[in-house]
C-alpha atoms as a PDB file:
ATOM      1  CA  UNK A   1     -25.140   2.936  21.768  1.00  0.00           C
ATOM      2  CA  UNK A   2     -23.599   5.019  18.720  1.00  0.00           C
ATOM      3  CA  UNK A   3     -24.355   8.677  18.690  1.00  0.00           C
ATOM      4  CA  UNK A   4     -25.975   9.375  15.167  1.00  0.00           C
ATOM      5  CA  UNK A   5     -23.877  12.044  13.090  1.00  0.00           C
ATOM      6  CA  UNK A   6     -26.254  14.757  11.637  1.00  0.00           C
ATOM      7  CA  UNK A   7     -26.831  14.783   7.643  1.00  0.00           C
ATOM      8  CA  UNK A   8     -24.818  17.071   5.280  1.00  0.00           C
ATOM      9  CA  UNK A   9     -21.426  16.488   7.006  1.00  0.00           C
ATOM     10  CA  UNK A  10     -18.639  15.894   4.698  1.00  0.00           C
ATOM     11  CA  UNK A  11     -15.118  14.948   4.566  1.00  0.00           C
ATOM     12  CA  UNK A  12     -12.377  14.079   2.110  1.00  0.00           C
ATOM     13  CA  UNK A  13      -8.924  11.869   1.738  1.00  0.00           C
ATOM     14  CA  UNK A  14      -6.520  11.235  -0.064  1.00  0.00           C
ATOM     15  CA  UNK A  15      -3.900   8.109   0.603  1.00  0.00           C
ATOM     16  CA  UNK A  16      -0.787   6.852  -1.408  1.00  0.00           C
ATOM     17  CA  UNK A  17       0.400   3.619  -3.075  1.00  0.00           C
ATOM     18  CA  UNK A  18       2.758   1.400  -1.558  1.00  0.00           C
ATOM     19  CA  UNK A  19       5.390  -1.390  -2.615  1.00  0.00           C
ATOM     20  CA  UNK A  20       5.924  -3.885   0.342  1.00  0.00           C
ATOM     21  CA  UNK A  21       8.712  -6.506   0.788  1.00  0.00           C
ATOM     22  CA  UNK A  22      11.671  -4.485  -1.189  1.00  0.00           C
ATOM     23  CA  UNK A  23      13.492  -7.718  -1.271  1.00  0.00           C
ATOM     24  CA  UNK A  24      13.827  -9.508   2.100  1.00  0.00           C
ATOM     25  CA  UNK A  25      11.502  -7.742   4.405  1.00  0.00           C
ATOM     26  CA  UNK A  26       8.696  -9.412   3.826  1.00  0.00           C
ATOM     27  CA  UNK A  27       5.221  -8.031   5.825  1.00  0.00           C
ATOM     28  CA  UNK A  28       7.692  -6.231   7.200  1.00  0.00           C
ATOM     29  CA  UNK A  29       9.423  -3.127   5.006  1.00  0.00           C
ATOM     30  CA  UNK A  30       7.593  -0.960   2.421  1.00  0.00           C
ATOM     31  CA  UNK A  31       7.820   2.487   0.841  1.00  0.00           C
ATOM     32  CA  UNK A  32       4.510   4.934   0.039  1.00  0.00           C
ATOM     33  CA  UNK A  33       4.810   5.984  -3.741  1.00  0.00           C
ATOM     34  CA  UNK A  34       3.480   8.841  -5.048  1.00  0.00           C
ATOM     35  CA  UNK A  35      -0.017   7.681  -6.871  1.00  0.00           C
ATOM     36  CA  UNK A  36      -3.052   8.919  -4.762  1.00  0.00           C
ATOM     37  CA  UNK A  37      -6.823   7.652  -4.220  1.00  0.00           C
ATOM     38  CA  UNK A  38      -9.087  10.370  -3.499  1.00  0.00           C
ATOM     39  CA  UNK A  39     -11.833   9.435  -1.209  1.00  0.00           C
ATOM     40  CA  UNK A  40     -14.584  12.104  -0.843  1.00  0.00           C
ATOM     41  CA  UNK A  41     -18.003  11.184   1.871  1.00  0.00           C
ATOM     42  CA  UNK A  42     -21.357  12.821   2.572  1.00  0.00           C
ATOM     43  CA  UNK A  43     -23.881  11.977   5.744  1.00  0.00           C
ATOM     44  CA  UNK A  44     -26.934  11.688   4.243  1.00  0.00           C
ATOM     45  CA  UNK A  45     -30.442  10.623   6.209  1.00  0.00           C
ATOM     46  CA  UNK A  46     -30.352   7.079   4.755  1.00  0.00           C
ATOM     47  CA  UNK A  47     -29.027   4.515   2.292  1.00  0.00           C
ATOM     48  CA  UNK A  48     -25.797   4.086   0.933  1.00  0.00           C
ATOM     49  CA  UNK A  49     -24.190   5.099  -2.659  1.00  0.00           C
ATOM     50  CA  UNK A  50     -20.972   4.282  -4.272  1.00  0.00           C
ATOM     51  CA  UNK A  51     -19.828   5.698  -6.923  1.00  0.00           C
ATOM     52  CA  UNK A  52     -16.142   4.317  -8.692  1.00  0.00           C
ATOM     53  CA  UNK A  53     -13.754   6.411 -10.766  1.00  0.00           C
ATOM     54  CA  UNK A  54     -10.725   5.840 -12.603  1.00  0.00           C
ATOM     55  CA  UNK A  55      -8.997   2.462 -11.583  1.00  0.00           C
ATOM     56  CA  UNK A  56     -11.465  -0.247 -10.604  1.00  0.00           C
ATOM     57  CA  UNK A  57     -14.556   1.367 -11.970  1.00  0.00           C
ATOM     58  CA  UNK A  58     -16.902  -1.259 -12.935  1.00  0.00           C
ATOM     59  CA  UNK A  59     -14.492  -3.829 -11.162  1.00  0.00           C
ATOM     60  CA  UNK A  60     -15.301  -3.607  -7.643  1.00  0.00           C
ATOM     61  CA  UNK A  61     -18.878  -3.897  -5.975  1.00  0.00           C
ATOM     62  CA  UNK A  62     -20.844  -0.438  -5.164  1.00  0.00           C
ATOM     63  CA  UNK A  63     -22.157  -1.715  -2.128  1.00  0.00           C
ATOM     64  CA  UNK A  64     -21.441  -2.268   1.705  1.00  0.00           C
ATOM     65  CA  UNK A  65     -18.839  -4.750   0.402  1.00  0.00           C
ATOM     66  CA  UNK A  66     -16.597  -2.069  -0.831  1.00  0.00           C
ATOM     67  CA  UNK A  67     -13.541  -1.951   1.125  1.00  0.00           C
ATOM     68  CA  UNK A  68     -13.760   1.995   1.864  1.00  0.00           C
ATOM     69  CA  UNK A  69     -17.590   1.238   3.039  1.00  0.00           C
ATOM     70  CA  UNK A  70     -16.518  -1.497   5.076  1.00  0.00           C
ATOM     71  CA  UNK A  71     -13.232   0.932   6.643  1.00  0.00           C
ATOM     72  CA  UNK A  72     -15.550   3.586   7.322  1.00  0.00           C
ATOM     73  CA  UNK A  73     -17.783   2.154   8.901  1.00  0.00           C
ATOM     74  CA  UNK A  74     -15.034   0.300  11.204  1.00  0.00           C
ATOM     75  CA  UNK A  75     -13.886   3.869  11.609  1.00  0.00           C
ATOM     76  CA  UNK A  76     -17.174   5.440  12.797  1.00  0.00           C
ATOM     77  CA  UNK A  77     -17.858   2.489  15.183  1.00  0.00           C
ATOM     78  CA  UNK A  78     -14.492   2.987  16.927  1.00  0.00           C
ATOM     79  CA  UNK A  79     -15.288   6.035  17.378  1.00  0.00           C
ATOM     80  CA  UNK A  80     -18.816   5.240  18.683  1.00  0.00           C
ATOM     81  CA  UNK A  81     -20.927   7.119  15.770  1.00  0.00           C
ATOM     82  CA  UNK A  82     -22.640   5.895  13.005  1.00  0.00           C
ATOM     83  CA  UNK A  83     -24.028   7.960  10.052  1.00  0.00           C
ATOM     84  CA  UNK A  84     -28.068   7.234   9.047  1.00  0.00           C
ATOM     85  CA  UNK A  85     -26.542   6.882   5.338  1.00  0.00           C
ATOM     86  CA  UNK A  86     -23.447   7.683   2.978  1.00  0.00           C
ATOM     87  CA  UNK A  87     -22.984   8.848   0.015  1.00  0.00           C
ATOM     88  CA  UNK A  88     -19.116   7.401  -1.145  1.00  0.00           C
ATOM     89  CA  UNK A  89     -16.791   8.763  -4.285  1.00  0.00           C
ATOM     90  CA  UNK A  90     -13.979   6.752  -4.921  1.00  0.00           C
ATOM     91  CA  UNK A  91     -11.515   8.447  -7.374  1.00  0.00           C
ATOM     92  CA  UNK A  92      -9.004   5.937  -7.941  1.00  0.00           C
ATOM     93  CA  UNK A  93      -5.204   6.304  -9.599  1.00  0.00           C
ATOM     94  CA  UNK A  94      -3.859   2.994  -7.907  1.00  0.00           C
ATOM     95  CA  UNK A  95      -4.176   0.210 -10.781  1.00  0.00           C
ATOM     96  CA  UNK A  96      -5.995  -2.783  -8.579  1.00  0.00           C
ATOM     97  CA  UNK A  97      -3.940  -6.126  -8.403  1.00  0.00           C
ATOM     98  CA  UNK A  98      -0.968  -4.806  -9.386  1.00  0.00           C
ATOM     99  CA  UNK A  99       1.322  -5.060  -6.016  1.00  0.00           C
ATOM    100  CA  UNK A 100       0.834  -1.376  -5.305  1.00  0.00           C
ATOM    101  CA  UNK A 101      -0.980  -1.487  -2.209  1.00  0.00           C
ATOM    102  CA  UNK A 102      -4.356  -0.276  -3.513  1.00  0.00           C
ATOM    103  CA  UNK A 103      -6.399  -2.617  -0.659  1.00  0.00           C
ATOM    104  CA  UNK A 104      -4.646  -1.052   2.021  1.00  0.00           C
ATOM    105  CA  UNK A 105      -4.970   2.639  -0.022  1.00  0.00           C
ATOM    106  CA  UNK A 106      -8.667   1.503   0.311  1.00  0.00           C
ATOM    107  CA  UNK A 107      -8.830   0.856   3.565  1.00  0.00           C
ATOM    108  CA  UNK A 108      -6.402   3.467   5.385  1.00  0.00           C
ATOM    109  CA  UNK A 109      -8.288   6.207   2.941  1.00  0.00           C
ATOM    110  CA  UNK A 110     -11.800   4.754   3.900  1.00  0.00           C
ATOM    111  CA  UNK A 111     -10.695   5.004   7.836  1.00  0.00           C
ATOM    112  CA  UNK A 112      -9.061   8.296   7.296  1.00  0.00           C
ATOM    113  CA  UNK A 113     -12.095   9.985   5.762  1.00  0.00           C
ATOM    114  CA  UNK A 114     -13.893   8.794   8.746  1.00  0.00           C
ATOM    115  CA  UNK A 115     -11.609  10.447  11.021  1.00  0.00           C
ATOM    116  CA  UNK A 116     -13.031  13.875   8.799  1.00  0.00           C
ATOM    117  CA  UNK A 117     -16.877  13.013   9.976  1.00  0.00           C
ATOM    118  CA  UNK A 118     -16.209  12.140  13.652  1.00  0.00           C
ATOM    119  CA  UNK A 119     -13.900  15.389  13.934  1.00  0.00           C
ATOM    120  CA  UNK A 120     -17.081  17.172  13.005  1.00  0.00           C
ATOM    121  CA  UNK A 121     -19.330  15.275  15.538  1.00  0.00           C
ATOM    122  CA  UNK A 122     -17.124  16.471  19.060  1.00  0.00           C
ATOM    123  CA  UNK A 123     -15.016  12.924  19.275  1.00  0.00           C
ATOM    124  CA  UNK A 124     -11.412  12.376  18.534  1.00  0.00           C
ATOM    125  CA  UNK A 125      -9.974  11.717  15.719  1.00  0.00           C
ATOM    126  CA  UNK A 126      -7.894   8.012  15.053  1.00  0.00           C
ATOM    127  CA  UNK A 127      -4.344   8.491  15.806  1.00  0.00           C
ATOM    128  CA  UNK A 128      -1.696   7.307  13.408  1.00  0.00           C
ATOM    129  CA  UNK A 129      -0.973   4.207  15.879  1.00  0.00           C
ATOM    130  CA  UNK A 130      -4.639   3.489  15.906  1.00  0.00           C
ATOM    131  CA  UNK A 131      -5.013   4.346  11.838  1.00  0.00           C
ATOM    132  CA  UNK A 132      -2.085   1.711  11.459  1.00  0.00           C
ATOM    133  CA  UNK A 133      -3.799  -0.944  14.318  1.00  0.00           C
ATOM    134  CA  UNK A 134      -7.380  -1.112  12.571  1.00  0.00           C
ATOM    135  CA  UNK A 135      -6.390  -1.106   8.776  1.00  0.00           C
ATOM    136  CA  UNK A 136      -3.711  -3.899   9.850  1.00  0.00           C
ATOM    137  CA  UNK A 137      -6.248  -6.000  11.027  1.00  0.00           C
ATOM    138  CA  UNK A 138      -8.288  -5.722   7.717  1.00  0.00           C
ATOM    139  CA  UNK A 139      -5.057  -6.599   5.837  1.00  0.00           C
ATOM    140  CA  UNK A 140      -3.868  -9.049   8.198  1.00  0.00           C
ATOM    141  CA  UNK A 141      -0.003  -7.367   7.971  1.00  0.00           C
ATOM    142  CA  UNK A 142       1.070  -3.965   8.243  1.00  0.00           C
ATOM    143  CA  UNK A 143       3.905  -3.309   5.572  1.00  0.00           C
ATOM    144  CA  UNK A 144       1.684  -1.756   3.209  1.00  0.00           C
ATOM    145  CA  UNK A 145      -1.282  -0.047   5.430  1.00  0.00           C
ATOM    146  CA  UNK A 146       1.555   1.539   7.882  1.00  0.00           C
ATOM    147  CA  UNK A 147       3.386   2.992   4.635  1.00  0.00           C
ATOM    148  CA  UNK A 148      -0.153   4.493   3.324  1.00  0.00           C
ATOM    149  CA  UNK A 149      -0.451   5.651   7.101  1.00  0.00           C
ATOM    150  CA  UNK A 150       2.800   7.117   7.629  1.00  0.00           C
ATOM    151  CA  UNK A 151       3.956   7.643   3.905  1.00  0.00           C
ATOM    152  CA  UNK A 152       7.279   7.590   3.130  1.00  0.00           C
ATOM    153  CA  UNK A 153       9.674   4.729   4.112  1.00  0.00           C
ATOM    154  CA  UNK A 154       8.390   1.866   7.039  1.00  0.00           C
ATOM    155  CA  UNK A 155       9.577  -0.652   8.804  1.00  0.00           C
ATOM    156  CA  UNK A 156       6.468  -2.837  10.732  1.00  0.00           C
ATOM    157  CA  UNK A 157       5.971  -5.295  13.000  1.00  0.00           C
ATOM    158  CA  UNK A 158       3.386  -7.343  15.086  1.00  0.00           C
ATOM    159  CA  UNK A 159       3.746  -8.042  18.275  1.00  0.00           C
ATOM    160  CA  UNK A 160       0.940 -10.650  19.195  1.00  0.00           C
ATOM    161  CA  UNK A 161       0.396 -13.712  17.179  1.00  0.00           C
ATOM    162  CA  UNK A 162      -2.874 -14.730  19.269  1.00  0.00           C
ATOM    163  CA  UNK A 163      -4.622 -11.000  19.144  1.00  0.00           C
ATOM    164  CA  UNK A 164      -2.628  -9.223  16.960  1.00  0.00           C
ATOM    165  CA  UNK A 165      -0.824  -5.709  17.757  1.00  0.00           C
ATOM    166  CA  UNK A 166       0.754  -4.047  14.932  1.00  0.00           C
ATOM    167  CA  UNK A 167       2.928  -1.412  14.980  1.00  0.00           C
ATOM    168  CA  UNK A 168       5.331   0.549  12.827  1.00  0.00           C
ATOM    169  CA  UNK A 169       7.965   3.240  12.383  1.00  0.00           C
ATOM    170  CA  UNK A 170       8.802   5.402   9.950  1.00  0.00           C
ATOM    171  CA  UNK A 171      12.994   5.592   8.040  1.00  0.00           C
ATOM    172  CA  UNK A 172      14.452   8.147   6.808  1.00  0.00           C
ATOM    173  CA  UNK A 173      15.401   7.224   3.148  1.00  0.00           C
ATOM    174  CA  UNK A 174      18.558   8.382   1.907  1.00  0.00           C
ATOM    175  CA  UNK A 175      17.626  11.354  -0.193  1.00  0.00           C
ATOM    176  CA  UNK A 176      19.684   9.851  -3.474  1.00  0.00           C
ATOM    177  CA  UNK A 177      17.172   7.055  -3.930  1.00  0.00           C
ATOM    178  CA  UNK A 178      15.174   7.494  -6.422  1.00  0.00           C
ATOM    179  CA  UNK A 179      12.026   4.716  -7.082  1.00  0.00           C
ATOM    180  CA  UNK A 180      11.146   3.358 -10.899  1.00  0.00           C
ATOM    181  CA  UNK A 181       7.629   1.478 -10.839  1.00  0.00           C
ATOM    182  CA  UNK A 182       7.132  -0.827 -13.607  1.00  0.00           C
ATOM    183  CA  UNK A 183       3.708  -1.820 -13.960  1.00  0.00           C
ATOM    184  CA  UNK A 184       2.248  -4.728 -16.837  1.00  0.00           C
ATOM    185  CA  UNK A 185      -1.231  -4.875 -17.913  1.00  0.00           C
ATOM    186  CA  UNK A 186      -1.387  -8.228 -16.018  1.00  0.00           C
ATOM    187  CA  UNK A 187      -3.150  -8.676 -13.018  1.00  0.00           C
ATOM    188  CA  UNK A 188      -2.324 -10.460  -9.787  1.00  0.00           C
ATOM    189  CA  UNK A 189      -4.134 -11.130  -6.583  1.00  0.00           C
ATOM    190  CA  UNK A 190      -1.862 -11.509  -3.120  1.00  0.00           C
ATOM    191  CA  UNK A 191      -4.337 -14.671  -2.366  1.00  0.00           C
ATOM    192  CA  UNK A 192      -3.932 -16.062  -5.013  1.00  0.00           C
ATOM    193  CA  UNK A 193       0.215 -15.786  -5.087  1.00  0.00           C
ATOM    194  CA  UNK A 194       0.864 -16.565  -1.644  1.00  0.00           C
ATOM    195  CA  UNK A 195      -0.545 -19.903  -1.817  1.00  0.00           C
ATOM    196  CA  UNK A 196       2.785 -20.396  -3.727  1.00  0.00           C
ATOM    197  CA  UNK A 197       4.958 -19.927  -0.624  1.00  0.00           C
ATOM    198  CA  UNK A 198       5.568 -22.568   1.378  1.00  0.00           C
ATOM    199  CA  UNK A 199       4.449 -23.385   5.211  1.00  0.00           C
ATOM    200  CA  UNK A 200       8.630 -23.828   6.727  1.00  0.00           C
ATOM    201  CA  UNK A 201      12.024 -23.283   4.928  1.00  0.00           C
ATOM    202  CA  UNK A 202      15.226 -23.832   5.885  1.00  0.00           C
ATOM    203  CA  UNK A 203      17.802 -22.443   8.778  1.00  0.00           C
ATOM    204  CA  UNK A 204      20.296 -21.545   5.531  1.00  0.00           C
ATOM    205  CA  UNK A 205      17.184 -19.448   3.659  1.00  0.00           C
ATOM    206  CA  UNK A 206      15.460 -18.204   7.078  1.00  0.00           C
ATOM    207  CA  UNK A 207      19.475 -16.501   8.049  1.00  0.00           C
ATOM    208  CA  UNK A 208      19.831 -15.504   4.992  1.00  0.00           C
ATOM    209  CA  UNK A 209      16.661 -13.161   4.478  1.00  0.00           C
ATOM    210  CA  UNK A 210      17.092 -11.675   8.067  1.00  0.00           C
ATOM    211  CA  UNK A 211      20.645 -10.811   7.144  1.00  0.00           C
ATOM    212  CA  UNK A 212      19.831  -8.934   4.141  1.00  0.00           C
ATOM    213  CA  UNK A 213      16.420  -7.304   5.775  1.00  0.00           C
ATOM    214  CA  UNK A 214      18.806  -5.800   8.099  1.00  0.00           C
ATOM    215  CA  UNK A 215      21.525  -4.453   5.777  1.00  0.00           C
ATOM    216  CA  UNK A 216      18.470  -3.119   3.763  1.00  0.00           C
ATOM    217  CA  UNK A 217      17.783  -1.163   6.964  1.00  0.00           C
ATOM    218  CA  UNK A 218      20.920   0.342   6.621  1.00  0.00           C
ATOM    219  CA  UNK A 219      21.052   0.781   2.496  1.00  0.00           C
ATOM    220  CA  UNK A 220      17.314   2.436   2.720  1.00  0.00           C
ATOM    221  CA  UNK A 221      18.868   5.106   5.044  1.00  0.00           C
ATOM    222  CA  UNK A 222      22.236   5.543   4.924  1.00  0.00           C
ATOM    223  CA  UNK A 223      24.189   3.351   2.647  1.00  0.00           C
ATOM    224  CA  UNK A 224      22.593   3.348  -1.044  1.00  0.00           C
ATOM    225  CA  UNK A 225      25.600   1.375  -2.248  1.00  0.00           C
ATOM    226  CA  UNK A 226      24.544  -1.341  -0.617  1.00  0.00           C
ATOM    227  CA  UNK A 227      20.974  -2.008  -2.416  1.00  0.00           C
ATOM    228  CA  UNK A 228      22.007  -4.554  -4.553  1.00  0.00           C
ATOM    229  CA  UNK A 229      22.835  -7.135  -2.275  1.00  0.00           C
ATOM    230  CA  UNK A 230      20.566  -5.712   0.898  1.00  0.00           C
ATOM    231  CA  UNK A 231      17.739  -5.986  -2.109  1.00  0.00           C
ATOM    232  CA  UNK A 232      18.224 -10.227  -2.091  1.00  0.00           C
ATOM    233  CA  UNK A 233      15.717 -12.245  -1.330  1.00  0.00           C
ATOM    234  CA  UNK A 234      15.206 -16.682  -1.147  1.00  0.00           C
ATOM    235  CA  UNK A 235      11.952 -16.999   0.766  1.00  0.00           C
ATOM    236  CA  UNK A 236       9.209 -15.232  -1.627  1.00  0.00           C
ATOM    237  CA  UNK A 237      10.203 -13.732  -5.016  1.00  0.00           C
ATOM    238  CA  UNK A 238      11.783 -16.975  -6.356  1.00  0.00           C
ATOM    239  CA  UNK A 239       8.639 -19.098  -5.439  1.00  0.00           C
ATOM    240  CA  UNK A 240       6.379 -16.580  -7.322  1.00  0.00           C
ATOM    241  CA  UNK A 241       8.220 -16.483 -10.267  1.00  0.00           C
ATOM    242  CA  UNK A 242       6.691 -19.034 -11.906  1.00  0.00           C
ATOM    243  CA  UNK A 243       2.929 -17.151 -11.833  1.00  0.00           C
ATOM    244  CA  UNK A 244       4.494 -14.260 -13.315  1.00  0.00           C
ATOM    245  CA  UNK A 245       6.857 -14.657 -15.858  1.00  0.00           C
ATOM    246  CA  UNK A 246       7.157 -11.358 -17.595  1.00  0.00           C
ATOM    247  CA  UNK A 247       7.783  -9.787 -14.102  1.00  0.00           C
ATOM    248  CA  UNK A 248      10.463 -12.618 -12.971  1.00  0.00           C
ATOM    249  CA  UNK A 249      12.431 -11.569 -16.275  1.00  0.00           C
ATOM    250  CA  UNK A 250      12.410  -7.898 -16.174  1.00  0.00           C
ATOM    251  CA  UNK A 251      13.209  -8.257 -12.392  1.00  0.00           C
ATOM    252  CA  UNK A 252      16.133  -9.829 -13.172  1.00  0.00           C
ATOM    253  CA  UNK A 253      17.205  -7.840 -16.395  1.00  0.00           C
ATOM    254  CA  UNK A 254      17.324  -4.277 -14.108  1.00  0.00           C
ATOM    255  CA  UNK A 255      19.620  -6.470 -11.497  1.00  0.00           C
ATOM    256  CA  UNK A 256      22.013  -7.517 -14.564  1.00  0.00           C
ATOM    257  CA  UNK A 257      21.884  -3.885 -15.397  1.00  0.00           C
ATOM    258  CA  UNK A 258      23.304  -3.437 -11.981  1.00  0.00           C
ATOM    259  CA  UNK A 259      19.879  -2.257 -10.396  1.00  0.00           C
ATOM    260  CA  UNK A 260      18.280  -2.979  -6.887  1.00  0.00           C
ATOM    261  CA  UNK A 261      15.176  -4.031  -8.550  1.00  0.00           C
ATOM    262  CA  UNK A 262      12.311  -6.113  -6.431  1.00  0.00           C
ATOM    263  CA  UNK A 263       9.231  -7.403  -6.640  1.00  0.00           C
ATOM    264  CA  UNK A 264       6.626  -4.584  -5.661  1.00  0.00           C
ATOM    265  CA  UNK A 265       4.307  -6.590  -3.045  1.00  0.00           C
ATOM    266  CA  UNK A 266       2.896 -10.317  -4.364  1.00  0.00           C
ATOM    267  CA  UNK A 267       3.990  -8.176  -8.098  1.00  0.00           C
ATOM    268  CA  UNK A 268       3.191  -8.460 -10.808  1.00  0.00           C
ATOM    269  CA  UNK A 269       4.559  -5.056 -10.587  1.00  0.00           C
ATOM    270  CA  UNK A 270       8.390  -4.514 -10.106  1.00  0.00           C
ATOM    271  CA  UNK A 271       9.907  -1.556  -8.559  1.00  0.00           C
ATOM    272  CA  UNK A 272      13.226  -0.175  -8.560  1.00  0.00           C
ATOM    273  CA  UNK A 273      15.634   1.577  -6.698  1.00  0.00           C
ATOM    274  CA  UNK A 274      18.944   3.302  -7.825  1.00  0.00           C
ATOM    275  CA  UNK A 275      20.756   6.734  -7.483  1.00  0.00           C
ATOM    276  CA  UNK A 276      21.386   6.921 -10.656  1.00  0.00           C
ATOM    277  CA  UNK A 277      18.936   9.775 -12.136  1.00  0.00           C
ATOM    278  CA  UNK A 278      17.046   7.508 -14.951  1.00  0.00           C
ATOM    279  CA  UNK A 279      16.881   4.025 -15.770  1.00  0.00           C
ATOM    280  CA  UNK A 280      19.476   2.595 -18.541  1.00  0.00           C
ATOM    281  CA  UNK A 281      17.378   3.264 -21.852  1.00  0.00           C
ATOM    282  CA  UNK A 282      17.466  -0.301 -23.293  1.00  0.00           C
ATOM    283  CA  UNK A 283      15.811  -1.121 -20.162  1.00  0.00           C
ATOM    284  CA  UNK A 284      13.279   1.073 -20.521  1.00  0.00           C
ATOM    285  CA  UNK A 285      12.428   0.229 -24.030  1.00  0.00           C
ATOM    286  CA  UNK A 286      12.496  -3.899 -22.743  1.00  0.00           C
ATOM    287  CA  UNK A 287       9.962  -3.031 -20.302  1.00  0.00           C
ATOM    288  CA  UNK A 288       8.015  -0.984 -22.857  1.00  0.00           C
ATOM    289  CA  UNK A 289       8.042  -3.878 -25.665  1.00  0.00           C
ATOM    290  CA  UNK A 290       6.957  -6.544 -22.828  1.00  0.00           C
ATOM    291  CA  UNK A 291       4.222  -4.818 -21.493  1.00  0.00           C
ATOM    292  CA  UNK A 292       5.279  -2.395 -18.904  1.00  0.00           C
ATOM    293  CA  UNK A 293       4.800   0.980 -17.933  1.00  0.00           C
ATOM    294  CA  UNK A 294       7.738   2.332 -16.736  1.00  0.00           C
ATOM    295  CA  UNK A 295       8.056   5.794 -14.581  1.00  0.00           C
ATOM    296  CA  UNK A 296       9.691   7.441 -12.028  1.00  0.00           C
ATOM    297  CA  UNK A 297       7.902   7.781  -8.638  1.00  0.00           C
ATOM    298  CA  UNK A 298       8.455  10.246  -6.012  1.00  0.00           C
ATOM    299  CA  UNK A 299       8.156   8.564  -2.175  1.00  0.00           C
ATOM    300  CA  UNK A 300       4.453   9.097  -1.450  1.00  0.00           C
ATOM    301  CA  UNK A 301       3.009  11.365   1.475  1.00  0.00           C
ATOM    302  CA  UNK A 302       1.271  10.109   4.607  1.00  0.00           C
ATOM    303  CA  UNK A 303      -2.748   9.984   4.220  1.00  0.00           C
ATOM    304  CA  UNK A 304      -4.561  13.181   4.691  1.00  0.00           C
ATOM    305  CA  UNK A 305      -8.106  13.862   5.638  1.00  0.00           C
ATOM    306  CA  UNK A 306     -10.014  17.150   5.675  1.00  0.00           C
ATOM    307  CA  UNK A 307     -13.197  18.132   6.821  1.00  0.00           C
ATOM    308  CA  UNK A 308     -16.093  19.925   5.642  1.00  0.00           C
ATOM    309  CA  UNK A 309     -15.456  18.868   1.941  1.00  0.00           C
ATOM    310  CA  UNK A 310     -17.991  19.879  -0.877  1.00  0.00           C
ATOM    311  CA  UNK A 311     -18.580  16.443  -2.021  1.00  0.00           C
ATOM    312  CA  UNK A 312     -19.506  16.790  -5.933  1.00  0.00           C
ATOM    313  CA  UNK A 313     -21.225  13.929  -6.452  1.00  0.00           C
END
């Protein structure tokens, strides 16, 4: 039976973007980027409340269906605790449905604050194995939760099909890439773009992407030169072209510029990377005129939770 946490305990977190794919490594590679959710929690002696700000607010329900709610309480329970009732401030900077990770922000942040109430109720904490184990099983892949886990640079993995173990390890990326984010006003959900993708492909497409996942193993961390062509990809990004136009074009106006530019996740977002210390200016102004918001990213920090937060609410 779950131990009851006292009222008035609080706790705090704050978790990073993400872009998954980068090309070939699909569920597989993905890089934290440096926009943060804030999640802030209080025990209180019953009921829940929600409260949304910034991205999502008035978007997302302010119930137990919230993905933090749910992640907490996942977090409590593995932990064998429960709280009588919660009081839940979401301040959000990760646009929703853009490719940028935000349901795994949401879910790694929810889990992570949880890890700040059980700390304060004499049980351990969730490792980072464990952090990357239960918010992989909400997102049913682990590029972008172990990235919001680990931050910076990931390469993940699962190593059960039947009851899945995921698992992931952190790169060291080469300290001259630098990340551009380009992000429309568009919205697109990962459901709703991998229904696109189909069921099988071919030997010739199948070698391909595992030949350039590898050599983007190798660009990531030690060879930058090499982005361009460890950044090609045949088995996702051409199929979801078609649902997002605006993003299939400026994708492939940075790589005619000579840029290792990728889908960010399902998109619509597009991120790239270069060494080179800003983006050519007429592609900046394209993405500008079609929608975009372009910027420079630094690589985002792994998720950090604190306890004994005043809660502000």
């Amino acid at each position: 039976m779950a131990r009851t946490m006292p009222v008035g305990l609080t706790a705090s977190a704050t978790v990073a973007a993400s872009s998954a794919n980068l090309g070939p490594g699909f569920d597989s590679l993905a890089v934290a980027l440096s926009l943060y959710d804030e999640i802030i929690v209080e025990t209180t002696d019953s009921g829940l409340t929600v409260q949304v700000e910034g991205e999502g607010a008035g978007q997302v329900p302010l119930s137990s269906e919230h993905l933090v709610v749910k992640a907490i309480h996942r977090g409590l329970q593995a932990r064998g605790v429960s709280a009588p009732g919660l009081k839940v401030l979401c301040r959000n900077n990760i646009p929703h449905s853009r490719g940028l990770g935000s349901s795994a922000a949401a879910v790694v942040g929810g889990l992570a604050v949880a890890n700040g109430l059980v700390a304060q109720a004499d049980a351990e904490p969730l490792s980072e194995d464990e952090l990357v184990q239960l918010s992989s099983e909400f997102e049913g892949h682990p590029d972008n939760a172990a990235a919001a886990v680990l931050g910076g640079a990931v390469v993940s993995w699962t190593e059960s099909a039947e009851a899945p173990r995921y698992a992931a390890a952190a790169l060291r990326l080469h300290p001259d890439i630098r990340l551009f984010s380009a992000i429309p006003e568009v919205r697109s959900s990962t459901a709703e773009t991998r229904v696109l993708l189909p069921a099988q492909v071919s030997h010739h497409d199948a070698r391909f992407n595992v030949s350039r996942a590898a050599l983007l193993v190798l660009a990531l961390t030690e060879r930058p030169d090499l982005l361009m062509a460890a950044t090609e990809d045949v088995l996702h990004q051409p199929q979801r072209a078609a649902a997002m136009p605006a993003s299939a074009e400026y994708l492939g106006l940075l790589r005619r510029y000579g840029i290792a530019a990728v889908l960010s996740g399902a998109g619509p977002a597009v991120l790239a990377l270069t060494t080179e210390r800003d983006l050519p200016a007429e592609v900046v102004d394209f993405g500008a005129a079609t929608g975009f918001t372009v910027r420079h990213m630094d690589v985002g920090n792994a998720v950090r939770w604190n306890t004994g937060v005043t809660a502000g609410m």
